[in-house]
PDB file of N, CA and C in Angstrom:
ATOM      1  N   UNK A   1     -67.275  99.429-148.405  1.00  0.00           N
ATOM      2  CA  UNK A   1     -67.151  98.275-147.532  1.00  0.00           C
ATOM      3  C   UNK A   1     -65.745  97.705-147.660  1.00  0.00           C
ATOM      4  N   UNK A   2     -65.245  97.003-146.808  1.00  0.00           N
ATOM      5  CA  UNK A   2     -63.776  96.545-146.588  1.00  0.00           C
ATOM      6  C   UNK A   2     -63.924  95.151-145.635  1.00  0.00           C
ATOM      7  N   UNK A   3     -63.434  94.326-146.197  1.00  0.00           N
ATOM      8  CA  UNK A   3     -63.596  93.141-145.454  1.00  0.00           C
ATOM      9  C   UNK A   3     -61.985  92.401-145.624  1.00  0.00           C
ATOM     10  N   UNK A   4     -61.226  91.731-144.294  1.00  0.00           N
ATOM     11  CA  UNK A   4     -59.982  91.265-144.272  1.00  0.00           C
ATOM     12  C   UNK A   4     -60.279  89.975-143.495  1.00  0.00           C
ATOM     13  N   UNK A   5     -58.644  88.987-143.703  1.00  0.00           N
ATOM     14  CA  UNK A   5     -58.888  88.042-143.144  1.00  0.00           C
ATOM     15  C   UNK A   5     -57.441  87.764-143.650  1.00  0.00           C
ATOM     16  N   UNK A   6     -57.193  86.607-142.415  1.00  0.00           N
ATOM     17  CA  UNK A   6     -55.351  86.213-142.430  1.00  0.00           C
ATOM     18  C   UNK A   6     -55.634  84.246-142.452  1.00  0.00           C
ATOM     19  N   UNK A   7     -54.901  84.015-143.908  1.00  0.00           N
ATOM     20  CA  UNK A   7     -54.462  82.589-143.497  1.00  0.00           C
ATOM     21  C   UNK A   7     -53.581  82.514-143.553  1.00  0.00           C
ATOM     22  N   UNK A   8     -53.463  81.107-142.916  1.00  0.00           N
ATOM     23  CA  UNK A   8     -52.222  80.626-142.004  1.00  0.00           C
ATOM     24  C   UNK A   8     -51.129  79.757-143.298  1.00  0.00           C
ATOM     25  N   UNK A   9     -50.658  80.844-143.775  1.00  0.00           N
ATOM     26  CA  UNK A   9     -49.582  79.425-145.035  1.00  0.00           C
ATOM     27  C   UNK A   9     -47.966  80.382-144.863  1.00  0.00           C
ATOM     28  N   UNK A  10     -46.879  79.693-144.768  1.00  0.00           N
ATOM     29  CA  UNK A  10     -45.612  79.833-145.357  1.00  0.00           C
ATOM     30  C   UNK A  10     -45.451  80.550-146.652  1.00  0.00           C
ATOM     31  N   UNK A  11     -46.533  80.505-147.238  1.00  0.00           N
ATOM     32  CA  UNK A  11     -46.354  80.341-149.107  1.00  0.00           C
ATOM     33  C   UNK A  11     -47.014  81.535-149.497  1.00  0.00           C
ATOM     34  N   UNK A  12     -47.117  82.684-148.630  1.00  0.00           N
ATOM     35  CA  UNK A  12     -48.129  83.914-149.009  1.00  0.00           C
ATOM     36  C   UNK A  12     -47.440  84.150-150.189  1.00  0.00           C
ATOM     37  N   UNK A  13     -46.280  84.547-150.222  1.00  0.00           N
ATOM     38  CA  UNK A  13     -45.458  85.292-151.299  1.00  0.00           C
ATOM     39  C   UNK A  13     -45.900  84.252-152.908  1.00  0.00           C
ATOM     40  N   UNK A  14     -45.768  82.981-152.908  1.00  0.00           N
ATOM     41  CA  UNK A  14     -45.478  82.203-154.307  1.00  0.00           C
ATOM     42  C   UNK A  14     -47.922  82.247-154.393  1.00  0.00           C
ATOM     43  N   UNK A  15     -48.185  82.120-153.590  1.00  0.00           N
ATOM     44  CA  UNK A  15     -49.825  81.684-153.568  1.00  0.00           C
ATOM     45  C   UNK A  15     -50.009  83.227-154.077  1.00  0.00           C
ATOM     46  N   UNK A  16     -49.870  84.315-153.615  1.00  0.00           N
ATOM     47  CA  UNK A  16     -50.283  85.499-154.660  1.00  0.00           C
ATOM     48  C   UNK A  16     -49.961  85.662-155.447  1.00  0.00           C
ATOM     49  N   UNK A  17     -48.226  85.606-156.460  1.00  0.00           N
ATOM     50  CA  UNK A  17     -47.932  85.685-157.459  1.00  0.00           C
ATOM     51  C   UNK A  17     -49.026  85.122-158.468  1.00  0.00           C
ATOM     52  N   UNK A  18     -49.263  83.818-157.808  1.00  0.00           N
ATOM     53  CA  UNK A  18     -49.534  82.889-159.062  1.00  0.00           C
ATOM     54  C   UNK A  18     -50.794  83.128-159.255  1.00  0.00           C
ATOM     55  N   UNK A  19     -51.786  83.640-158.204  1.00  0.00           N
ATOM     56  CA  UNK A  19     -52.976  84.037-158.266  1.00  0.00           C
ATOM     57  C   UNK A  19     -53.340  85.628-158.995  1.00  0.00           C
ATOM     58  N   UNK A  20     -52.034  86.255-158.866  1.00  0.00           N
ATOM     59  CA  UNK A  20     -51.745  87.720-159.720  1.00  0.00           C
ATOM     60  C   UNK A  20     -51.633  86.965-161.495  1.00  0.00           C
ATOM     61  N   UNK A  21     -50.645  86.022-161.420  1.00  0.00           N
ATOM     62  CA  UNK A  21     -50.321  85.598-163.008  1.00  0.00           C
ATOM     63  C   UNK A  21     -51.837  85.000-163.737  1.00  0.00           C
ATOM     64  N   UNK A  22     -52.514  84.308-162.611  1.00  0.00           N
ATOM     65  CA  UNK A  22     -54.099  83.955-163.378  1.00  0.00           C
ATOM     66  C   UNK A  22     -54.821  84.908-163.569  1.00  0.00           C
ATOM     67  N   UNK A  23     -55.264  86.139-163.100  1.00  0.00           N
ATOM     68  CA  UNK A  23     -56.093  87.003-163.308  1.00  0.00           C
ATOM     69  C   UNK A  23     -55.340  88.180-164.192  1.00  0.00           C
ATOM     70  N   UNK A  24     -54.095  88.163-164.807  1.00  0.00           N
ATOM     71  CA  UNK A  24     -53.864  89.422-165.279  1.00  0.00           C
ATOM     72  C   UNK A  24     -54.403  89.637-166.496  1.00  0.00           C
ATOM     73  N   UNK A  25     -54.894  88.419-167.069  1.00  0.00           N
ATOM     74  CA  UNK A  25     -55.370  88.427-168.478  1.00  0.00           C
ATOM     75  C   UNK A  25     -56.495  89.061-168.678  1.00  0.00           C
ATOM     76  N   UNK A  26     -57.143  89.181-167.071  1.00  0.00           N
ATOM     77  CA  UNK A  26     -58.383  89.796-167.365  1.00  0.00           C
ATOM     78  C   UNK A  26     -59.032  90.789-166.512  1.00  0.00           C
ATOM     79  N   UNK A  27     -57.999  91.245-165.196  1.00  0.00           N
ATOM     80  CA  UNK A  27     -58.199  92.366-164.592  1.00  0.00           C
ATOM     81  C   UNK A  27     -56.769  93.179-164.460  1.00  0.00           C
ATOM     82  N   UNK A  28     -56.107  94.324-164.309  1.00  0.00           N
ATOM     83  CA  UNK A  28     -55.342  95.136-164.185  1.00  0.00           C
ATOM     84  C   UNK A  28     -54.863  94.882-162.732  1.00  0.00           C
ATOM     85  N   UNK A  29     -53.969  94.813-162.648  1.00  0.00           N
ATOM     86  CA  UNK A  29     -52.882  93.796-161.132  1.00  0.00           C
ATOM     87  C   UNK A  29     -52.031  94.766-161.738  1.00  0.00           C
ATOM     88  N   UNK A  30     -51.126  94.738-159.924  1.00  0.00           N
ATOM     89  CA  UNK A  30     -49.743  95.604-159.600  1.00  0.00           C
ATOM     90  C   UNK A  30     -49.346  94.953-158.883  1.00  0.00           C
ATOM     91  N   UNK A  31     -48.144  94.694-158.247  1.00  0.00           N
ATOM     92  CA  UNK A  31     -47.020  93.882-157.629  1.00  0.00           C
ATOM     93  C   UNK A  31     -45.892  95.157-157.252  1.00  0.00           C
ATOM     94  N   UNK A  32     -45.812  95.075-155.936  1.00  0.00           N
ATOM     95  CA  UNK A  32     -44.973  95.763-155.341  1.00  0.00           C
ATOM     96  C   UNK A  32     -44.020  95.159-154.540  1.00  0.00           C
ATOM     97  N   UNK A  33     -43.226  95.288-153.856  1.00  0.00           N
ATOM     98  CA  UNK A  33     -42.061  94.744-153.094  1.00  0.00           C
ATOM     99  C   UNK A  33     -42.939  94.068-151.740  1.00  0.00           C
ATOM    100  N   UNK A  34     -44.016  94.871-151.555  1.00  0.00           N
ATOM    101  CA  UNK A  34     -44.935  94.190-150.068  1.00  0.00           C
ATOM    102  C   UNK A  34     -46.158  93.681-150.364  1.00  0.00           C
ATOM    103  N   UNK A  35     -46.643  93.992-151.521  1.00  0.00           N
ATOM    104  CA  UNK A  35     -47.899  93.263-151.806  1.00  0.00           C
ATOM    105  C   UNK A  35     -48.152  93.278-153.131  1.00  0.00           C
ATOM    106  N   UNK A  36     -49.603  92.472-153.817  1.00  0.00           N
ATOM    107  CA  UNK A  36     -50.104  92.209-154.722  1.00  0.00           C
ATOM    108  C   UNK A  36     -51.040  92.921-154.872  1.00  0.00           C
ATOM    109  N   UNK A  37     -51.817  93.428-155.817  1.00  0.00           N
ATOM    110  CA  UNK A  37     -53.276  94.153-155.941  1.00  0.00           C
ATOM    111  C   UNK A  37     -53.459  93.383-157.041  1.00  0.00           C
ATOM    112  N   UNK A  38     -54.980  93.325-157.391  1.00  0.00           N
ATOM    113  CA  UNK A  38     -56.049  92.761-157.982  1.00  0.00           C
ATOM    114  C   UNK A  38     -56.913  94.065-158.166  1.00  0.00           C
ATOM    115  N   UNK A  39     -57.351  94.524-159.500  1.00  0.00           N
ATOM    116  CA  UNK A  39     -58.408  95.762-159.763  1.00  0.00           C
ATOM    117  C   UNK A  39     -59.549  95.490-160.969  1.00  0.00           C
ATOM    118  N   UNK A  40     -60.352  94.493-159.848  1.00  0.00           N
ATOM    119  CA  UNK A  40     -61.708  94.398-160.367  1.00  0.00           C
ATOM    120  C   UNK A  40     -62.766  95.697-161.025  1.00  0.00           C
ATOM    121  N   UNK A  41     -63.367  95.267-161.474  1.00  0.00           N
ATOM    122  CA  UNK A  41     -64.390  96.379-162.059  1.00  0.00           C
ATOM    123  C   UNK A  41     -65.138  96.989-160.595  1.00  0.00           C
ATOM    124  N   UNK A  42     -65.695  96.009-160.278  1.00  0.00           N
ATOM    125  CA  UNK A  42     -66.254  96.405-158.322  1.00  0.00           C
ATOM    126  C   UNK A  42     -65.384  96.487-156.975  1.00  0.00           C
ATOM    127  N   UNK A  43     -64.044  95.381-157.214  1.00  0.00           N
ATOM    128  CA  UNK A  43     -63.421  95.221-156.521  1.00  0.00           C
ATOM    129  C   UNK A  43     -62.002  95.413-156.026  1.00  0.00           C
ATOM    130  N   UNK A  44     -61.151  95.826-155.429  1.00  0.00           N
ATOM    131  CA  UNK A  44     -60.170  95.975-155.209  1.00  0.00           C
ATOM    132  C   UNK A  44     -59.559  95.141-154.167  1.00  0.00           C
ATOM    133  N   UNK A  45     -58.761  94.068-154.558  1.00  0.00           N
ATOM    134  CA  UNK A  45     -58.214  92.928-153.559  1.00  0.00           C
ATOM    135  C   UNK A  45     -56.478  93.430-153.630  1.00  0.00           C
ATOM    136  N   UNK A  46     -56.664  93.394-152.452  1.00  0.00           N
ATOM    137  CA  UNK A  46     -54.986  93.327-151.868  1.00  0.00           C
ATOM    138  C   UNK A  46     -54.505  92.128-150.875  1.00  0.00           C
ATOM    139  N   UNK A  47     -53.519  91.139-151.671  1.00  0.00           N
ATOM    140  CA  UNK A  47     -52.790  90.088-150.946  1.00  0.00           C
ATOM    141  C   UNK A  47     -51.783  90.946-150.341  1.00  0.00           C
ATOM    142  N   UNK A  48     -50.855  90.737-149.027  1.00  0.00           N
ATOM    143  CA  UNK A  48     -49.918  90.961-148.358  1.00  0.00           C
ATOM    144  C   UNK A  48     -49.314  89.488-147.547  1.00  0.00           C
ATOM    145  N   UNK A  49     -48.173  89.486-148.179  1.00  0.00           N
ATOM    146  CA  UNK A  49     -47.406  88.024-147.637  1.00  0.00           C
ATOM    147  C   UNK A  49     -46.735  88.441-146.142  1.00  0.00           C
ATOM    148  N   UNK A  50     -46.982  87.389-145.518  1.00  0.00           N
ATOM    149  CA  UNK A  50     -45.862  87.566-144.074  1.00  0.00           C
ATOM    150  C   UNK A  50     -45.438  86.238-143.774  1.00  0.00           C
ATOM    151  N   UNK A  51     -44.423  86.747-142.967  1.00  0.00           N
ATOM    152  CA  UNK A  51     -43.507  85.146-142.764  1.00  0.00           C
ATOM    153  C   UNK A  51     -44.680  83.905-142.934  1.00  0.00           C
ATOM    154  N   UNK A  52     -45.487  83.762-141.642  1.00  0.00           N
ATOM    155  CA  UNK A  52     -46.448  82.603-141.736  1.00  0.00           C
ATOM    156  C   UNK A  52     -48.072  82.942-141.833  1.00  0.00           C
ATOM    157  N   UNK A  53     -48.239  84.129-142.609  1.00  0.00           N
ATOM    158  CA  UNK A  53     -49.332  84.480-143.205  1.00  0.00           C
ATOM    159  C   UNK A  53     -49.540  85.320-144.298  1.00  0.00           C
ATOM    160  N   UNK A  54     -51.055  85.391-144.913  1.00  0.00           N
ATOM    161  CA  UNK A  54     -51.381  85.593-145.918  1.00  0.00           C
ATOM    162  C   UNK A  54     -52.199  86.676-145.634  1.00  0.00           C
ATOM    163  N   UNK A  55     -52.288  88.310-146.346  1.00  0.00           N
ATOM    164  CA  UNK A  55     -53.374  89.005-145.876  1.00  0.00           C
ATOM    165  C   UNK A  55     -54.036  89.822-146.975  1.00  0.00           C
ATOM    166  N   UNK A  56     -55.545  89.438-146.226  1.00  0.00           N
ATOM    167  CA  UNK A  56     -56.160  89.441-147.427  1.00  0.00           C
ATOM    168  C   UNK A  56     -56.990  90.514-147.156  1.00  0.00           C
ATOM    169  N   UNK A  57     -57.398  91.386-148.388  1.00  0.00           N
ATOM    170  CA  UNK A  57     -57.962  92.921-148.042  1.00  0.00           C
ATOM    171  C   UNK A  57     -58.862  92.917-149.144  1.00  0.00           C
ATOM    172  N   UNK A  58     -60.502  92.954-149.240  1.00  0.00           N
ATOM    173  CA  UNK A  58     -61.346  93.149-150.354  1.00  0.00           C
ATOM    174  C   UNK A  58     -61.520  94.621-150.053  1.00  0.00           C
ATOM    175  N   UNK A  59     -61.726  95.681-151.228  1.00  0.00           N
ATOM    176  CA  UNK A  59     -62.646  96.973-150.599  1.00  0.00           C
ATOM    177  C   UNK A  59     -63.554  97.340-151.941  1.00  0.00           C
ATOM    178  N   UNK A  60     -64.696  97.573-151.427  1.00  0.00           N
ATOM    179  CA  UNK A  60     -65.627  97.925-152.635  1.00  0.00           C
ATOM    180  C   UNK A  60     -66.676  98.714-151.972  1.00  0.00           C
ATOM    181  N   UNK A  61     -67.552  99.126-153.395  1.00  0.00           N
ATOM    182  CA  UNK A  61     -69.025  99.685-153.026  1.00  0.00           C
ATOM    183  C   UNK A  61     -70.168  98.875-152.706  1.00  0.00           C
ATOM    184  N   UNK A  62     -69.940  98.068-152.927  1.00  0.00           N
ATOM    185  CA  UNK A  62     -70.982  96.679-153.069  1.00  0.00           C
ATOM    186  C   UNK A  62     -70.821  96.656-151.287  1.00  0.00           C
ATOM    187  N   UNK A  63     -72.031  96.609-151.307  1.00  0.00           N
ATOM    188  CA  UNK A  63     -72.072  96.315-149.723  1.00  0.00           C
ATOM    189  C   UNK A  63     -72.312  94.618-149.135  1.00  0.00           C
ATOM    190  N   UNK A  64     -72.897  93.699-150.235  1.00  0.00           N
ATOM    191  CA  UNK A  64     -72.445  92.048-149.535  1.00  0.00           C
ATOM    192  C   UNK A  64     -71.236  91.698-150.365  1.00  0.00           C
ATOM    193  N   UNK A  65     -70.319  91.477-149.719  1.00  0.00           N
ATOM    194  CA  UNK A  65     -68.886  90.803-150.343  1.00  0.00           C
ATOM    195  C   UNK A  65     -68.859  89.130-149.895  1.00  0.00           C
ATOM    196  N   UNK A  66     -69.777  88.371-149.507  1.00  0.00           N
ATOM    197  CA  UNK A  66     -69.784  87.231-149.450  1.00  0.00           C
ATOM    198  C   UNK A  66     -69.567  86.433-151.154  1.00  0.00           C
ATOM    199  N   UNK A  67     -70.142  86.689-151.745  1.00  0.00           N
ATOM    200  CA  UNK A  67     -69.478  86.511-152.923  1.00  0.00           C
ATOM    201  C   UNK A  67     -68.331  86.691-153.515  1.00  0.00           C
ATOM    202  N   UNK A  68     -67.819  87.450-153.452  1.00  0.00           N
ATOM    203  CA  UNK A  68     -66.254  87.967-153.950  1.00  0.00           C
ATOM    204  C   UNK A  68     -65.472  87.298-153.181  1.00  0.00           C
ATOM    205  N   UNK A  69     -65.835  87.393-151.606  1.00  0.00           N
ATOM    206  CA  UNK A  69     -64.746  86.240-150.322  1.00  0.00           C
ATOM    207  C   UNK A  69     -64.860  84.898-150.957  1.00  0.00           C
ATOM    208  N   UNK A  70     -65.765  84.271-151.427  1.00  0.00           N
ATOM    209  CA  UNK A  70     -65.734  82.675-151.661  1.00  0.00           C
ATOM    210  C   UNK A  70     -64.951  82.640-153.153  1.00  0.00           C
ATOM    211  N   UNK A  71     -64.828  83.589-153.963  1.00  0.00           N
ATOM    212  CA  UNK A  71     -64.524  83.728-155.391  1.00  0.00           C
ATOM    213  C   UNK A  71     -62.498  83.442-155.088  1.00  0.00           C
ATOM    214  N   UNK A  72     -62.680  84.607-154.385  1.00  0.00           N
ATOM    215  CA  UNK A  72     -61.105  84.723-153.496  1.00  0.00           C
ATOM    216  C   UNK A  72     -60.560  83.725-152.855  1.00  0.00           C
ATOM    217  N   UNK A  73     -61.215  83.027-152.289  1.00  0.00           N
ATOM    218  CA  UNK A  73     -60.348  82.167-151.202  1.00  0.00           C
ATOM    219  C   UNK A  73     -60.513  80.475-152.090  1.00  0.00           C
ATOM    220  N   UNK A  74     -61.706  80.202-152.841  1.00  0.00           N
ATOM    221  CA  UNK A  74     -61.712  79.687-153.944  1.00  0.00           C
ATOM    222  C   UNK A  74     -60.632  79.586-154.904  1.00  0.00           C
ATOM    223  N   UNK A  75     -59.867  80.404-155.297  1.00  0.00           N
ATOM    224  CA  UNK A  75     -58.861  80.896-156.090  1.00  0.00           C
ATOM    225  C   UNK A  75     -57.852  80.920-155.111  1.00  0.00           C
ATOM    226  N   UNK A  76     -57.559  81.363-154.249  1.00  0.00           N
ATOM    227  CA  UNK A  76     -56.434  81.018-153.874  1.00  0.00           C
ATOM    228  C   UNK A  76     -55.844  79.569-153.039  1.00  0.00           C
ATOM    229  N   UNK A  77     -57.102  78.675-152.670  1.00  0.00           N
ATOM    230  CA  UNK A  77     -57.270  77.430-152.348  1.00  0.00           C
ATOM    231  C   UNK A  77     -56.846  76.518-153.839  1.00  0.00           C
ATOM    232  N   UNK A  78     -57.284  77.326-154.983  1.00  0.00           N
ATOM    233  CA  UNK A  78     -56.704  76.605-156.060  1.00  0.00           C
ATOM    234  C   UNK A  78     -55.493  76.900-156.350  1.00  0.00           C
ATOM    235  N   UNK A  79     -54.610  78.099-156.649  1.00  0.00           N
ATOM    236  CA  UNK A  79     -53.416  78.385-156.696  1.00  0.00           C
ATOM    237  C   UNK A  79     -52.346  77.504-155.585  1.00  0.00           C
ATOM    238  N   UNK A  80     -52.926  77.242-154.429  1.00  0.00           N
ATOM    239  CA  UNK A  80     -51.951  76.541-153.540  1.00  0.00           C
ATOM    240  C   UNK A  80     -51.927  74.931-153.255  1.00  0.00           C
ATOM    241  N   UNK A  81     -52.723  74.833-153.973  1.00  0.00           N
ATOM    242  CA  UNK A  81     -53.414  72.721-154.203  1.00  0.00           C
ATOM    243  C   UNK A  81     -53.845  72.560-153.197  1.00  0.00           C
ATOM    244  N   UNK A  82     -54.273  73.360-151.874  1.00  0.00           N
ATOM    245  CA  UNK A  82     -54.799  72.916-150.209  1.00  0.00           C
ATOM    246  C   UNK A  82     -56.155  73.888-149.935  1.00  0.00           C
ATOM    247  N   UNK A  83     -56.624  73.645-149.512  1.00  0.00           N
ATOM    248  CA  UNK A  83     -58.106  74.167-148.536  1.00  0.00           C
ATOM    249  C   UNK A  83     -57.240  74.903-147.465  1.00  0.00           C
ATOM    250  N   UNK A  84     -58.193  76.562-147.433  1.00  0.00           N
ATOM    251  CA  UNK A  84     -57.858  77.091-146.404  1.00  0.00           C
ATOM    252  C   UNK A  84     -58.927  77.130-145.801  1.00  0.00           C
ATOM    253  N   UNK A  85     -59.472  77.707-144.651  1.00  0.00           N
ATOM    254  CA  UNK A  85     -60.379  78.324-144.133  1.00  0.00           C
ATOM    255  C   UNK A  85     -60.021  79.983-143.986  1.00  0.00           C
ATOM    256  N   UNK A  86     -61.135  80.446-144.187  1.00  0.00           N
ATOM    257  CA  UNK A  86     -60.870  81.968-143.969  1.00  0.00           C
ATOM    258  C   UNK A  86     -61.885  82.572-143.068  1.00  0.00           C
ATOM    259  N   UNK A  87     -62.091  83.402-141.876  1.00  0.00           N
ATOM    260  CA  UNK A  87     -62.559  84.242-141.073  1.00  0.00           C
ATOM    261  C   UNK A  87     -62.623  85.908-141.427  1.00  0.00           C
ATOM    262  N   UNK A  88     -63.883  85.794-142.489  1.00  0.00           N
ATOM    263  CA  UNK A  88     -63.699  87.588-142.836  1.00  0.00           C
ATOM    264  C   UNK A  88     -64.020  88.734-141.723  1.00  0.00           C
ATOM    265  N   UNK A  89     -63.522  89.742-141.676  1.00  0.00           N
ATOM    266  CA  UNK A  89     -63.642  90.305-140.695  1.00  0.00           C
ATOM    267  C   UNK A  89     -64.252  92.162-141.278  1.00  0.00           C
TER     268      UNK A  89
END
């Protein structure tokens, strides 16, 4: 299963770092020149920054990811001090 969704922030680039620097203690993250990865035990999240968005990529075996989306956008609503809304797709 694969589920994406784009919010709307300036700040993709500094809102994934910092959301990469909270989880490294306890999942295996990579940082590349275009994006962030996150490597959950179930999950594999990929942030991608763009000028005025944020893109967000879950992929797993788990077939309901409604959990993992609220875990995610939860976390990155905290990394940026603001409420996003997100539209998974």
């Amino acid at each position: 299963m694969k589920t994406t969704t784009q919010i709307h922030t300036p700040d993709g680039a500094r809102i994934s770092k910092r959301l990469l620097n909270h989880w490294k203690h306890k999942f295996e993250v990579s940082q590349s020149e275009s994006d962030f990865q996150i490597f959950m035990p179930e999950y594999h999240i990929t942030l991608t920054p763009h000028a005025d968005t944020l893109a967000v990529s879950i992929e797993s075996q788990v077939e309901d990811l409604t959990h993992i989306q609220n875990v995610v956008l939860n976390h990155l609503n905290r990394m940026a001090n603001q409420e996003f809304t997100a539209i998974w797709q």
